[in-house]
C-alpha atoms as a PDB file:
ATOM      1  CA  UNK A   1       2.689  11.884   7.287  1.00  0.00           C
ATOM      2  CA  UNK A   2       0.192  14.890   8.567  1.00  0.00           C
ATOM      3  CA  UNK A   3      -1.833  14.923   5.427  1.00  0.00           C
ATOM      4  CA  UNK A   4      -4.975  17.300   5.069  1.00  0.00           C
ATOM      5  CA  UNK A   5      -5.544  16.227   1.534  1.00  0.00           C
ATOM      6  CA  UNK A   6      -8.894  15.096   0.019  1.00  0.00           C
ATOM      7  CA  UNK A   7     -10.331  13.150  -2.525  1.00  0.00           C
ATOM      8  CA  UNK A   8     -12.692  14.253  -5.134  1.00  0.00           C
ATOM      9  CA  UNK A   9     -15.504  11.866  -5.858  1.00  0.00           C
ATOM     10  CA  UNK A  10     -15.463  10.772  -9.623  1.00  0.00           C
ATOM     11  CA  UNK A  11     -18.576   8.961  -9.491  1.00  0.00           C
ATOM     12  CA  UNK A  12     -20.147   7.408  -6.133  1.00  0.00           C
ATOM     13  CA  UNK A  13     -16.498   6.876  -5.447  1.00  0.00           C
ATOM     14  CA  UNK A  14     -16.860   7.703  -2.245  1.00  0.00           C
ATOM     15  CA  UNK A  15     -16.090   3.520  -0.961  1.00  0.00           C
ATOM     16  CA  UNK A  16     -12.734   4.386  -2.953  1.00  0.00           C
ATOM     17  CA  UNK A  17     -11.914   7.767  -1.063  1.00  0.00           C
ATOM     18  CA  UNK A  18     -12.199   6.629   2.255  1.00  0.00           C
ATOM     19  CA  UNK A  19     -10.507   2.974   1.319  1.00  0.00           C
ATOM     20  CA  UNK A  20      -7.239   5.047  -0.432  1.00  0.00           C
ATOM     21  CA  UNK A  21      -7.013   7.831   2.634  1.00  0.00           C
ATOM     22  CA  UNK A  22      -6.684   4.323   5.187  1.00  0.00           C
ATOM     23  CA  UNK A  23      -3.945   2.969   2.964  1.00  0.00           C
ATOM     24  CA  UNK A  24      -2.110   6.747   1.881  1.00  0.00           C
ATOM     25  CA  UNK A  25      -1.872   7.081   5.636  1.00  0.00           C
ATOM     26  CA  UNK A  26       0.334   3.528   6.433  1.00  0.00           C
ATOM     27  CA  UNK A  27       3.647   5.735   6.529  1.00  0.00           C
ATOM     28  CA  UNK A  28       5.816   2.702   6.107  1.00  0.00           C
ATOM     29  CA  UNK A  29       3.933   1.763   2.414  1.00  0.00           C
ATOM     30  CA  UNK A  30       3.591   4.940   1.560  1.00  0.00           C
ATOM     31  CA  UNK A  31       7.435   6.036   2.145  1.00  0.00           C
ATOM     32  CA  UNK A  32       8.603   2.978   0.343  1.00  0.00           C
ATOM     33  CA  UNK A  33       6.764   4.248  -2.882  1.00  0.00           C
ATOM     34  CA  UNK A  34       7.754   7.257  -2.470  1.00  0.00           C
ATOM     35  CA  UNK A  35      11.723   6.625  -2.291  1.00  0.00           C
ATOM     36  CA  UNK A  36      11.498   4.390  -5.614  1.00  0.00           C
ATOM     37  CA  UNK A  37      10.914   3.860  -8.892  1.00  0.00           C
ATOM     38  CA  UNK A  38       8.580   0.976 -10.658  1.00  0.00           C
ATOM     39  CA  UNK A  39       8.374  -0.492 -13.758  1.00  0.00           C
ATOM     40  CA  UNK A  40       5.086  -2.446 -12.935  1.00  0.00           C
ATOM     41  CA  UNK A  41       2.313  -0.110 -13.968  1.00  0.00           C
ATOM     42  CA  UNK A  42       0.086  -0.949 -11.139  1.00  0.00           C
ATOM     43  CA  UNK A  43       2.714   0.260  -8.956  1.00  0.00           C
ATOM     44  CA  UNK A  44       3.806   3.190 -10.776  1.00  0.00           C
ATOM     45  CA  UNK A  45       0.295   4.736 -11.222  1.00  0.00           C
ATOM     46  CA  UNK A  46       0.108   4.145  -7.303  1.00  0.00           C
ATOM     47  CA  UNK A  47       3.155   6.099  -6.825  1.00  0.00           C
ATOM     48  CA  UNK A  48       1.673   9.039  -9.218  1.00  0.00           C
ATOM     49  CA  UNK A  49      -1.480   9.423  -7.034  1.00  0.00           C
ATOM     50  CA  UNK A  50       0.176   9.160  -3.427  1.00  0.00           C
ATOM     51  CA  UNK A  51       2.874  12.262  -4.610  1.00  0.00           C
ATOM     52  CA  UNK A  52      -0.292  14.183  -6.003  1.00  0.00           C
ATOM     53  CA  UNK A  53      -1.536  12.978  -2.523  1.00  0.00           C
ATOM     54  CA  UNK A  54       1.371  14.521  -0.314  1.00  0.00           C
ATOM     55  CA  UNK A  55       1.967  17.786  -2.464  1.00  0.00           C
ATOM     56  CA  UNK A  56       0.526  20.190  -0.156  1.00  0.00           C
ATOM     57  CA  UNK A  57      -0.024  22.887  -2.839  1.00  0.00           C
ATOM     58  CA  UNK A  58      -3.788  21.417  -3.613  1.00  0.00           C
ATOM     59  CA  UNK A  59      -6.634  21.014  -0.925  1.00  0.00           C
ATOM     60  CA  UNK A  60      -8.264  18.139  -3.100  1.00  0.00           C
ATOM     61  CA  UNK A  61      -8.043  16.009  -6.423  1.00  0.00           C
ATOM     62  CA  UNK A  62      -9.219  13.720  -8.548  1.00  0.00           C
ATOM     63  CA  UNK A  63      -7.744   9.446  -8.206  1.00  0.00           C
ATOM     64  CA  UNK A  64      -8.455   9.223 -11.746  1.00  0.00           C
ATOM     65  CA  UNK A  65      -5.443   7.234 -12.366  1.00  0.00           C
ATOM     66  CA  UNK A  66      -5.885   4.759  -9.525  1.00  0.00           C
ATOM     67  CA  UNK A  67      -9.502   3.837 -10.027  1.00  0.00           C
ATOM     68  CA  UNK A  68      -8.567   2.911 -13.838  1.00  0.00           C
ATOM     69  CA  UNK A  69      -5.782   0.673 -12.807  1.00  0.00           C
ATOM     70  CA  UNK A  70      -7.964  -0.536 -10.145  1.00  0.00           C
ATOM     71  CA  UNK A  71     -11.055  -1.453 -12.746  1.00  0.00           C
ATOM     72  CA  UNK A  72      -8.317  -2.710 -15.918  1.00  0.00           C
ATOM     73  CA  UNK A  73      -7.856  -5.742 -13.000  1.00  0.00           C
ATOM     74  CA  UNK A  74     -11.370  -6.084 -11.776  1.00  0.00           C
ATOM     75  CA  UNK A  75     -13.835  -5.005 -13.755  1.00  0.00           C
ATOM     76  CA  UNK A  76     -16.487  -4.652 -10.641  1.00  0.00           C
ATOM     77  CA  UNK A  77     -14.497  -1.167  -9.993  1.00  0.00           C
ATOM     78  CA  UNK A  78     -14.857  -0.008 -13.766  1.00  0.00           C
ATOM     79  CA  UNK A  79     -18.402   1.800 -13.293  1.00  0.00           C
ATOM     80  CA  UNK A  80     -19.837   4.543 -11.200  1.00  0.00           C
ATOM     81  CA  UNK A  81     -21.693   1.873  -9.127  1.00  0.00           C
ATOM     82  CA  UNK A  82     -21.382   2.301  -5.247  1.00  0.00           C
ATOM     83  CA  UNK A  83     -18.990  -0.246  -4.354  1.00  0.00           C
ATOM     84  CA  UNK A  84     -17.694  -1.610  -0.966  1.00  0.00           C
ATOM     85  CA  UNK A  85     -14.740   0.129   0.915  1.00  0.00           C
ATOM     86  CA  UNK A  86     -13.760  -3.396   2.655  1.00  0.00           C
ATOM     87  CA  UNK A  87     -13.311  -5.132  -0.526  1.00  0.00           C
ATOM     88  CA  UNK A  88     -11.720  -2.161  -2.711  1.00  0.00           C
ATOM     89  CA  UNK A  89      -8.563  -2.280   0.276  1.00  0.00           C
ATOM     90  CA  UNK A  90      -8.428  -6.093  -0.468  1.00  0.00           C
ATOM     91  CA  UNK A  91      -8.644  -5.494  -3.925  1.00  0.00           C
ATOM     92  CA  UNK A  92      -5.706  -3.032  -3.374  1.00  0.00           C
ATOM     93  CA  UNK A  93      -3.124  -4.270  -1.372  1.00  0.00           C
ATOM     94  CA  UNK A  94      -3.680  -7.480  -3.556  1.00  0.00           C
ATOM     95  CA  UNK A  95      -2.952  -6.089  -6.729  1.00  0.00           C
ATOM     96  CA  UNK A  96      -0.106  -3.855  -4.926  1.00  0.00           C
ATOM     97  CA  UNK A  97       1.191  -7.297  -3.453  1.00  0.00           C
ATOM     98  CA  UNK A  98       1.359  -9.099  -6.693  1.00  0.00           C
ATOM     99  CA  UNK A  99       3.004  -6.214  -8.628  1.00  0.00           C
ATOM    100  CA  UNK A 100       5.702  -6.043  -5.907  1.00  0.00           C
ATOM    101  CA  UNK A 101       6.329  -9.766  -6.417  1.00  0.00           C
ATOM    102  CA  UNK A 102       6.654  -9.059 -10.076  1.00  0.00           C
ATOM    103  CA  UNK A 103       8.490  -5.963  -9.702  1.00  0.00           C
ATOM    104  CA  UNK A 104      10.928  -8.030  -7.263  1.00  0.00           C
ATOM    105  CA  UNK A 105      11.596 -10.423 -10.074  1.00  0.00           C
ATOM    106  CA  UNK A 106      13.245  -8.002 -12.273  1.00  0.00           C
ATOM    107  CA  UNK A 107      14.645  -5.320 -10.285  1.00  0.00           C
ATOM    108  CA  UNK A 108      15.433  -7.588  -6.622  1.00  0.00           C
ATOM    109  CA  UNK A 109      14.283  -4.091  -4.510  1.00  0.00           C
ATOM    110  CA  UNK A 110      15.209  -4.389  -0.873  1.00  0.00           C
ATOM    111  CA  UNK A 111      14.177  -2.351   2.040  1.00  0.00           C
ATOM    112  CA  UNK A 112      16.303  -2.846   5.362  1.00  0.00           C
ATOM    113  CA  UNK A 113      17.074  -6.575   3.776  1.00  0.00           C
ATOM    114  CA  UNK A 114      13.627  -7.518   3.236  1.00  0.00           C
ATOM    115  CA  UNK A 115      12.522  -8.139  -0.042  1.00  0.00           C
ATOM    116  CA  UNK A 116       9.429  -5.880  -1.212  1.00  0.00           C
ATOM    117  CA  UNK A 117       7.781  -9.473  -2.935  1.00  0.00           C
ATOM    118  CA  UNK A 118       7.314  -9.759   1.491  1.00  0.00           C
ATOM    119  CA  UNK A 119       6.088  -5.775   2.212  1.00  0.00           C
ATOM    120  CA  UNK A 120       2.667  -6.738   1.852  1.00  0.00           C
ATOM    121  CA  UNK A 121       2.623  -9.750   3.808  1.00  0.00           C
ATOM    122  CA  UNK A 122       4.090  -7.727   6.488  1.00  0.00           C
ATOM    123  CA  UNK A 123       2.415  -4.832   6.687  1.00  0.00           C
ATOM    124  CA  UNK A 124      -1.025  -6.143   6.796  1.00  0.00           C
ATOM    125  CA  UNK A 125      -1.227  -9.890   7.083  1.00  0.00           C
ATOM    126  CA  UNK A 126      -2.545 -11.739  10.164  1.00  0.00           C
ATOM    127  CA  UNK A 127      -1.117 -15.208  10.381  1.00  0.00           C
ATOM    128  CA  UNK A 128      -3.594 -17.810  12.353  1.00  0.00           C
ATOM    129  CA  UNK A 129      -4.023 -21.485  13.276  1.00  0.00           C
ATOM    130  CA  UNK A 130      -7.377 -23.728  12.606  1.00  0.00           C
ATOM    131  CA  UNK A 131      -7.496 -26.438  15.577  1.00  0.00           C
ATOM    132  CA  UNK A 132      -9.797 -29.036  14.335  1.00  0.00           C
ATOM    133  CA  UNK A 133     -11.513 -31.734  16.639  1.00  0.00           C
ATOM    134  CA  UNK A 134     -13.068 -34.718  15.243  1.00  0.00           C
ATOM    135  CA  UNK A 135     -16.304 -35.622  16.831  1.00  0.00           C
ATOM    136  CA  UNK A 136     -16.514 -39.288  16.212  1.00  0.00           C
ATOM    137  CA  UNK A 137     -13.147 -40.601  16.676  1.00  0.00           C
ATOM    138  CA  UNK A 138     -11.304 -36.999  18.876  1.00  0.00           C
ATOM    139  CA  UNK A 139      -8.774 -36.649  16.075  1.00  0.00           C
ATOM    140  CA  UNK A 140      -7.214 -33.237  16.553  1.00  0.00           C
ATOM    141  CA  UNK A 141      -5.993 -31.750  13.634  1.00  0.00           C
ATOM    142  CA  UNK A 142      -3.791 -28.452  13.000  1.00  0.00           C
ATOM    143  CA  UNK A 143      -3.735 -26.356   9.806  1.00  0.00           C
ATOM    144  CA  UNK A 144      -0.963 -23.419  10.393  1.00  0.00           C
ATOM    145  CA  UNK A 145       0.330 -20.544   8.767  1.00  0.00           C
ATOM    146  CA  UNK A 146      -3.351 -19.751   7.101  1.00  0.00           C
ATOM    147  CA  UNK A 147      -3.440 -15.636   6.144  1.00  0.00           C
ATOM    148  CA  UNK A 148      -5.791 -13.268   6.292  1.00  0.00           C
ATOM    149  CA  UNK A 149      -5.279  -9.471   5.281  1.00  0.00           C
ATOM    150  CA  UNK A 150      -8.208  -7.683   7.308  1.00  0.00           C
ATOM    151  CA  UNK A 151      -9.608  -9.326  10.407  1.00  0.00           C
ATOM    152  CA  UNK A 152     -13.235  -9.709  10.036  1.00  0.00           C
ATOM    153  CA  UNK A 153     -15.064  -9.829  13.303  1.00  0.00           C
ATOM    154  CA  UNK A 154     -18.847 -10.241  13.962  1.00  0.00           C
ATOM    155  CA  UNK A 155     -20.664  -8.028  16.500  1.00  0.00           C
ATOM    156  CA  UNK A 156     -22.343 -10.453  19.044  1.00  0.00           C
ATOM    157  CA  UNK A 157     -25.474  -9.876  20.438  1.00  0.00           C
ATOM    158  CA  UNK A 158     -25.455  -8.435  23.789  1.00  0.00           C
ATOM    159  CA  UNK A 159     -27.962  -6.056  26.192  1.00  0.00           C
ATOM    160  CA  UNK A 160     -25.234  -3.896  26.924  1.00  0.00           C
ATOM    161  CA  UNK A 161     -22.898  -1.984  24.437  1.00  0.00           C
ATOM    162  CA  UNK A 162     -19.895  -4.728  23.509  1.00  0.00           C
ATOM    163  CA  UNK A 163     -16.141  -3.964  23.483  1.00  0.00           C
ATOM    164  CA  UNK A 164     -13.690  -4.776  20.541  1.00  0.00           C
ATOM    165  CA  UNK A 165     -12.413  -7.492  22.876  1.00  0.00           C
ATOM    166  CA  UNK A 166     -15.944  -9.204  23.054  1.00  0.00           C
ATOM    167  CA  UNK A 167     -15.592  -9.022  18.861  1.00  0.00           C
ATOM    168  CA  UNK A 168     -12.349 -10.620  19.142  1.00  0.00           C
ATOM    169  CA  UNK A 169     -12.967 -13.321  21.878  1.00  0.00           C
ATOM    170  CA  UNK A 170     -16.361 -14.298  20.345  1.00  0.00           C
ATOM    171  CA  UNK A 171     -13.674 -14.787  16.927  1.00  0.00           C
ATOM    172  CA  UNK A 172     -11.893 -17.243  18.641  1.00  0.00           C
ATOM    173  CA  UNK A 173     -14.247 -19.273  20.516  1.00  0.00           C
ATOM    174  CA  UNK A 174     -14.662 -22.423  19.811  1.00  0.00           C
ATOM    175  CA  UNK A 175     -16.882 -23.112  17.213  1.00  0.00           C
ATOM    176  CA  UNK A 176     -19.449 -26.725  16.132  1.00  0.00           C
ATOM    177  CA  UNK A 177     -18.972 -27.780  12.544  1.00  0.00           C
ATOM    178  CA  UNK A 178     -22.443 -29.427  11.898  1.00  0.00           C
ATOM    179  CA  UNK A 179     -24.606 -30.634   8.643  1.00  0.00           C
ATOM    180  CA  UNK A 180     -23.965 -28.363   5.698  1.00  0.00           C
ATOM    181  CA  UNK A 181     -20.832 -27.444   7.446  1.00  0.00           C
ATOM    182  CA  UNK A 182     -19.236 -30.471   7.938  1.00  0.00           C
ATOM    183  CA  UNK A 183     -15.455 -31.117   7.875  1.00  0.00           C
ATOM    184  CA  UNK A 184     -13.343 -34.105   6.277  1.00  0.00           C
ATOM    185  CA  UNK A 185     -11.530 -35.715   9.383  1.00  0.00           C
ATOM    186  CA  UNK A 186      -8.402 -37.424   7.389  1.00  0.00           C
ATOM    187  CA  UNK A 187      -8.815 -40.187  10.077  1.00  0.00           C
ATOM    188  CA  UNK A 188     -12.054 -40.895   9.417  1.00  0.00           C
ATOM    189  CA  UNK A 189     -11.652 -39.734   5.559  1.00  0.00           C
ATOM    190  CA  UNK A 190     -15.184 -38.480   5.410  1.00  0.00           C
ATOM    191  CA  UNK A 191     -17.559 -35.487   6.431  1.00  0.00           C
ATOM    192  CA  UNK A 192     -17.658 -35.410  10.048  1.00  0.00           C
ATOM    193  CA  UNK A 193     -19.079 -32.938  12.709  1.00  0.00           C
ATOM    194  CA  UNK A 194     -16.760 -31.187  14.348  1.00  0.00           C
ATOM    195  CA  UNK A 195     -14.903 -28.615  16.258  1.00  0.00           C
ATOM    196  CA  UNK A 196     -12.567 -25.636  15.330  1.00  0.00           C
ATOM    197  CA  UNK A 197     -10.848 -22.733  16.763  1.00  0.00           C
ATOM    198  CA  UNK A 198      -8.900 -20.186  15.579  1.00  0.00           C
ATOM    199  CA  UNK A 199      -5.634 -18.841  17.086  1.00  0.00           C
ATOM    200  CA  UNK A 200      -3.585 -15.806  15.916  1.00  0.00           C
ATOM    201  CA  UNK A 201       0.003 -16.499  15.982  1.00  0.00           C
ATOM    202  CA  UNK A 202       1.293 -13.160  14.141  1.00  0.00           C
ATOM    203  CA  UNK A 203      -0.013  -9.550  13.878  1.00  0.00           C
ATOM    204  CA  UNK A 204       1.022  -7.303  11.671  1.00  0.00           C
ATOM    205  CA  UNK A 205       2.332  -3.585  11.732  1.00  0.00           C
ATOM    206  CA  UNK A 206      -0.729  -2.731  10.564  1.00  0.00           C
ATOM    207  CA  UNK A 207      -4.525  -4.289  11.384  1.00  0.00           C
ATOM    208  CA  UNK A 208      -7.004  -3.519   9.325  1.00  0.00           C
ATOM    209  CA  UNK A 209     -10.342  -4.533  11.304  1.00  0.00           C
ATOM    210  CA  UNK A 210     -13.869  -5.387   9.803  1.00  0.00           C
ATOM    211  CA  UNK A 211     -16.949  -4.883  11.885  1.00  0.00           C
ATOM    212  CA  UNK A 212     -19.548  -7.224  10.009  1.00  0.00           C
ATOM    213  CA  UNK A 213     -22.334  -4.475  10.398  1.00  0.00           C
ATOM    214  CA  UNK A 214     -24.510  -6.363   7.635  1.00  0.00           C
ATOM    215  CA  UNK A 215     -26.790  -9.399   7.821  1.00  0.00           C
ATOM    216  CA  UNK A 216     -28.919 -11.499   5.702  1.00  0.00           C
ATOM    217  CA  UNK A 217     -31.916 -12.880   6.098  1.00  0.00           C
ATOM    218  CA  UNK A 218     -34.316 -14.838   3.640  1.00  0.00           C
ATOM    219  CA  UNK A 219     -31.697 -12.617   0.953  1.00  0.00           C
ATOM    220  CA  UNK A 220     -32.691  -9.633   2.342  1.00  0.00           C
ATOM    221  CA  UNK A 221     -29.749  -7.361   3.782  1.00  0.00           C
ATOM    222  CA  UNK A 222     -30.152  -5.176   6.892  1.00  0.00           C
ATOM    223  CA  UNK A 223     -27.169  -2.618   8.309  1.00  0.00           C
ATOM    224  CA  UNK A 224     -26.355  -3.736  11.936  1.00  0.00           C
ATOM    225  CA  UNK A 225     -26.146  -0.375  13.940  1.00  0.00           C
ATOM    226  CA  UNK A 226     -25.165  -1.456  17.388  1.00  0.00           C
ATOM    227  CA  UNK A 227     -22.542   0.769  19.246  1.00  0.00           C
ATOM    228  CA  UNK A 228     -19.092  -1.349  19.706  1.00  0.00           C
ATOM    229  CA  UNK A 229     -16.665  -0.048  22.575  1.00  0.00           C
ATOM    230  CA  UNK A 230     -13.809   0.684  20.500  1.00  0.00           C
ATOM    231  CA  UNK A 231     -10.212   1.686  22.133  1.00  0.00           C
ATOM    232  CA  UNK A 232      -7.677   4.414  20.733  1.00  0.00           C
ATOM    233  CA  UNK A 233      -5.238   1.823  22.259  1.00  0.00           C
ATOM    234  CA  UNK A 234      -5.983  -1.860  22.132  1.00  0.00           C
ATOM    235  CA  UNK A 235      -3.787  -4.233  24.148  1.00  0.00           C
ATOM    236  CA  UNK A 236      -4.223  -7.799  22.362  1.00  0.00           C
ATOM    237  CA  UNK A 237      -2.237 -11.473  22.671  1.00  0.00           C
ATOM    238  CA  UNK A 238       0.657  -9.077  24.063  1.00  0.00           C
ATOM    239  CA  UNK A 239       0.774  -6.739  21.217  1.00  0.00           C
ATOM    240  CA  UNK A 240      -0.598  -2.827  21.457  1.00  0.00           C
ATOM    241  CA  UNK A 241      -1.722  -1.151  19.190  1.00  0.00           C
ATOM    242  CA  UNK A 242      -3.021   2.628  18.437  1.00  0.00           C
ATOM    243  CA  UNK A 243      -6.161   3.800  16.668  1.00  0.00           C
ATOM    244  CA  UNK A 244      -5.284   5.729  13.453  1.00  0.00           C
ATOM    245  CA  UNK A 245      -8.238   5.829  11.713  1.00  0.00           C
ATOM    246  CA  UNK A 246     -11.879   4.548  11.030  1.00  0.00           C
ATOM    247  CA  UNK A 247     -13.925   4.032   8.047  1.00  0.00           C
ATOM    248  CA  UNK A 248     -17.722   4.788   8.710  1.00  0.00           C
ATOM    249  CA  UNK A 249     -20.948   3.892   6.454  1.00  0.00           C
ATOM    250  CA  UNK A 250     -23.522   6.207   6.476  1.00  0.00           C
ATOM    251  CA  UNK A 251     -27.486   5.520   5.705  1.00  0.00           C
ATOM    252  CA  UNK A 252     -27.939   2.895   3.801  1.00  0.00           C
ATOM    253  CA  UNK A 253     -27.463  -0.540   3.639  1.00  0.00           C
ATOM    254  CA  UNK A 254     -23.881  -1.929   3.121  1.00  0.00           C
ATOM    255  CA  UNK A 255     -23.259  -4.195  -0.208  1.00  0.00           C
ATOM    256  CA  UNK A 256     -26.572  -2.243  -1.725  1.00  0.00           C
ATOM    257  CA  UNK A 257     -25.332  -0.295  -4.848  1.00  0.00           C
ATOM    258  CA  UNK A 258     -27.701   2.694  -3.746  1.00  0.00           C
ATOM    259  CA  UNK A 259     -26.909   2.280  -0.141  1.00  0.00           C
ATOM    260  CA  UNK A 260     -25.584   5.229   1.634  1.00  0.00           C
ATOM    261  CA  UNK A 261     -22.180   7.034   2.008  1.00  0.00           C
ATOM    262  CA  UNK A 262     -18.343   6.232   3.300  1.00  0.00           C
ATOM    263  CA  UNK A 263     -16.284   8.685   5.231  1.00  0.00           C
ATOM    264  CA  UNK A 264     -13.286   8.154   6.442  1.00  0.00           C
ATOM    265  CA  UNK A 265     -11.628   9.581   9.656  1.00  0.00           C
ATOM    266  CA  UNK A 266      -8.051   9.894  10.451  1.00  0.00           C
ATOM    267  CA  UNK A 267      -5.993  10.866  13.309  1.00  0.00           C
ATOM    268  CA  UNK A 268      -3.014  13.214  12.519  1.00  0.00           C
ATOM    269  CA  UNK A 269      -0.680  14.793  14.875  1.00  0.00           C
ATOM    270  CA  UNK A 270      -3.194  13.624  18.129  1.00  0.00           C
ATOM    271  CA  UNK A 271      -6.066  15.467  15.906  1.00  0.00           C
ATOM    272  CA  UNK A 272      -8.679  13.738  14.026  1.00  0.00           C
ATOM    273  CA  UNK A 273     -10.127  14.813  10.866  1.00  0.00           C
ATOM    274  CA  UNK A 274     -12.933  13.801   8.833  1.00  0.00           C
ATOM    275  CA  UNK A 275     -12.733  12.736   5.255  1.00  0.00           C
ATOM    276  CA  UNK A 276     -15.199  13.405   3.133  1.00  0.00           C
ATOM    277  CA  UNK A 277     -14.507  13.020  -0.354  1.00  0.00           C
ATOM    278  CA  UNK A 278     -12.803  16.239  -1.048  1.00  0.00           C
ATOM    279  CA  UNK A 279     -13.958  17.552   2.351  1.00  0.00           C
ATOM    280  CA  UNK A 280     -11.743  17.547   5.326  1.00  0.00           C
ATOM    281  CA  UNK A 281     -12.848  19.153   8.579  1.00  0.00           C
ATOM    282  CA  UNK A 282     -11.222  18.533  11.738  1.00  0.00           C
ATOM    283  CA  UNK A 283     -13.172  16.684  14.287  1.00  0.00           C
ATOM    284  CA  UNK A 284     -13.825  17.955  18.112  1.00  0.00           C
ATOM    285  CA  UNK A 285     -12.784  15.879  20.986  1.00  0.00           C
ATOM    286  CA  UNK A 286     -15.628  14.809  22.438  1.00  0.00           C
ATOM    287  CA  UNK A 287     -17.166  14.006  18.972  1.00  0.00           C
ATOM    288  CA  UNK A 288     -14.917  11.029  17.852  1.00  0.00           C
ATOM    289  CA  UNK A 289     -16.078   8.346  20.362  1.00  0.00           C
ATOM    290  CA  UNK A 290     -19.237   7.708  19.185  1.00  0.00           C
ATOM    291  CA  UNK A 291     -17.847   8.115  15.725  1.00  0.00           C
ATOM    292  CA  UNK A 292     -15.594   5.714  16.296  1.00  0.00           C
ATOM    293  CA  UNK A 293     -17.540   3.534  18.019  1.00  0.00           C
ATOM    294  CA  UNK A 294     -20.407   3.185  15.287  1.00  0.00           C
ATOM    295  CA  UNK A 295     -17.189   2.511  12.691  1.00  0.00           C
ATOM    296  CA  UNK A 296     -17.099  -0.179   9.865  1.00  0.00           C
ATOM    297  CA  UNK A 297     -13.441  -0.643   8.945  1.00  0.00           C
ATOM    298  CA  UNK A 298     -10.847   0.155  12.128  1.00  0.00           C
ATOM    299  CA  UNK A 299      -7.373   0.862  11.383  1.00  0.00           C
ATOM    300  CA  UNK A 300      -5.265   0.072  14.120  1.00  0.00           C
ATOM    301  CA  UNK A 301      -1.051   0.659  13.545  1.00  0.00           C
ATOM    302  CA  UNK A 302       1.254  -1.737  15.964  1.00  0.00           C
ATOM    303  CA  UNK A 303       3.079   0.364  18.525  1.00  0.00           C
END
């Protein structure tokens, strides 16, 4: 898919815009919408937007269609409120997940022998291990097969400019369970201090990466601005992936309902373009580093 097409805001939509050109652009979701028919309406309406999406005859148009089925599920996306990009894509591919389960029910769709009530899962789910370690009496404990769709990583502190592998590493350190945090040893059967860590043991075709670029403090948010060292190709646990696009937030303060603006970048035929709402421009070369590297939301597809 080499689209050029952009999104018109409808109302500080512009969290919406940048989430929907991420998930327009997954070419294996997108071409199994477009080679079938739905009964669900969830998925239908989808399919309506992504073919006004790919016609090539408009430069720009309105997700009317989307953002209604959208808000009819969760009301938080009904108003012209500005909204978070992370959580509309989770709102998304849930609601796109449990029509396809529906859908799958009734009509028994397969693609390639794989049932599309498991496309979801697929395409976007990390599988991962907790390790738990009891502190009084050394019980280790594992808890497998836990999901997650996006991997959320925090930006540790550092005097030098950190990499996407510091993110990831400082993810799966080990970390202390203490009071308030506590976890019930089933040895012990009570609240214990402890130990956990957290091992991926699947990665999906796509990765959908959160840079935690907020904080709060005495409930007071502030935007974390630090550079991170992001790769166009990231090697990981044996798996390699390629940068296809970024999601950045601009001015403002992320989870504020007046705070700032999402754009949305997206690389197309070894080009990258910016998405602005119904702007796209075409970004130069030695422009998309730092743009990348101040990003919110990387979208990384599995080579």
């Amino acid at each position: 898919m080499n689209n050029l097409t952009g999104l018109n805001n409808i109302g500080n939509t512009c969290y919406m815009n940048s989430a929907l050109q991420i998930i327009f652009n997954c070419p294996v979701l997108s071409y199994i919408f477009i080679q079938n028919d739905f009964e669900n309406e969830m998925l239908d309406n989808y399919k309506k937007t992504l073919q006004l999406y790919e016609d090539n005859h408009t430069s720009s148009f309105s997700p009317t269609l989307i953002k209604s089925t959208v808000a009819k599920y969760n009301k938080i996306f009904a108003g012209c409120s500005q909204e978070d990009s992370h959580e509309f894509i989770v709102e998304l591919l849930t609601l796109l997940d449990d029509s396809l389960k529906n859908e799958f029910q009734k009509k028994k769709i397969t693609v390639k022998s794989i049932p599309i009530s498991d496309l979801i899962p697929i395409l976007f789910d990390c599988e991962y291990t907790n390790i738990m370690k009891c502190n009084i009496c050394n019980n280790i404990s594992t808890i497998q097969n836990e999901k997650t769709r996006t991997l959320t990583l925090d930006i540790p502190k550092n005097d030098f400019i950190v990499s996407l592998n510091d993110c990831y590493n400082h993810y799966c350190q080990v970390e202390q369970l203490s009071v308030g945090n506590e976890w019930i040893c089933p040895v012990c059967e009570k609240k214990v201090n402890a130990y956990k860590k957290i091992i991926i043991t699947k990665f999906p075709k796509y990765l959908i990466i959160i840079l935690k670029r907020y904080s709060c403090h005495n409930l007071r948010s502030s935007k974390i601005s630090d550079e991170v060292d992001v790769p166009f190709v990231w090697n990981v646990e044996n798996n390699t992936y390629m940068l296809r696009g970024v999601i950045n937030h601009l001015n403002g303060v992320i989870h504020n309902p007046n705070g700032g603006h999402y754009v949305s970048y997206i690389n197309n035929s070894n080009k990258w373009y910016q998405y602005n709402d119904s702007h796209v421009l075409e970004v130069a070369d030695n422009s998309i580093k730092n743009i990348v590297n101040t990003s919110y939301i990387l979208y990384y597809t599995k080579k």
